[in-house]
C-alpha atoms as a PDB file:
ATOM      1  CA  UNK A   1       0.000   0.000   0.000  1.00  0.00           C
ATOM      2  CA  UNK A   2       1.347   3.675  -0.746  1.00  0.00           C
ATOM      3  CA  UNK A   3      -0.196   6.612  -0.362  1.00  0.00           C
ATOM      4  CA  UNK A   4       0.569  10.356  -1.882  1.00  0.00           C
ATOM      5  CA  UNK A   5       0.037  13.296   0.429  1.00  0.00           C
ATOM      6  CA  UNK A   6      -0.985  16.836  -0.927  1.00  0.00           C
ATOM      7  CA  UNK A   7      -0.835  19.517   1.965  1.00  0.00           C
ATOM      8  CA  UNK A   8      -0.682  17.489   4.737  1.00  0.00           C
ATOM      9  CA  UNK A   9      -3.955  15.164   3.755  1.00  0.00           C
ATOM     10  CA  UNK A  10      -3.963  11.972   1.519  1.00  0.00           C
ATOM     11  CA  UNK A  11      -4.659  12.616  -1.899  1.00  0.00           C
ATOM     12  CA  UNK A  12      -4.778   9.081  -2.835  1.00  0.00           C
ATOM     13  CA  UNK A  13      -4.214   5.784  -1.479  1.00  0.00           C
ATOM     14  CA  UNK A  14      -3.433   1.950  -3.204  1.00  0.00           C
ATOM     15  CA  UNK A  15      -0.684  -0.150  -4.605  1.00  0.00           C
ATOM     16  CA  UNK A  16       2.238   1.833  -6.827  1.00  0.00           C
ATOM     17  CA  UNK A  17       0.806   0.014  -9.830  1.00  0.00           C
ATOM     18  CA  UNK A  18      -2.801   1.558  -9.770  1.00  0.00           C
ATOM     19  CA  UNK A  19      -1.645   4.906  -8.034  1.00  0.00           C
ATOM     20  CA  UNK A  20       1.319   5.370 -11.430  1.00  0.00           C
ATOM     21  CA  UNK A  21      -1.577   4.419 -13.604  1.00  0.00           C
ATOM     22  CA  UNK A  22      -4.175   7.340 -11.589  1.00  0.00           C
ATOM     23  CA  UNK A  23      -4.130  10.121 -14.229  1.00  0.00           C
ATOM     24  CA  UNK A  24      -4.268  12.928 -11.273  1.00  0.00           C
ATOM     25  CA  UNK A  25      -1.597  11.357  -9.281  1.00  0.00           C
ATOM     26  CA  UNK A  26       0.607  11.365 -12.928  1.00  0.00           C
ATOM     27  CA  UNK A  27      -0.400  15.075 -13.221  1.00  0.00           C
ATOM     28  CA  UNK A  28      -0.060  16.534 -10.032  1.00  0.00           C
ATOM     29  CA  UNK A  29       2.726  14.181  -8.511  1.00  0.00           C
ATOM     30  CA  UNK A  30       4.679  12.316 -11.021  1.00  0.00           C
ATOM     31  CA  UNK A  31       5.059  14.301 -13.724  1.00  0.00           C
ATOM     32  CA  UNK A  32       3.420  13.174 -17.546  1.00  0.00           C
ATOM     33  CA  UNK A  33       6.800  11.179 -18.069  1.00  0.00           C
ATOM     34  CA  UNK A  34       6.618   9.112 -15.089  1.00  0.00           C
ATOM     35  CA  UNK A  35       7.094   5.257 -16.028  1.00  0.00           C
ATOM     36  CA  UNK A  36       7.024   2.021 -13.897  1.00  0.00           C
ATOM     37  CA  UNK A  37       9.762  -0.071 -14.638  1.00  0.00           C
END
């Protein structure tokens, strides 16, 4: 389980596969060229 936190609260939580796939998480945290290995 991961989770990404946006000002102190959690913005989303669930395994690195589905939160890299999340297309808000990509925008707002990991950047359009983010890629799972």
């Amino acid at each position: 389980r991961a989770y990404i936190i946006n000002e102190g609260r959690i913005f989303r939580a669930g395994t690195p596969d589905q939160l890299g796939s999340d297309p808000e998480v990509r925008r707002v945290y990991l950047g359009e060229s983010f890629s799972l290995v």
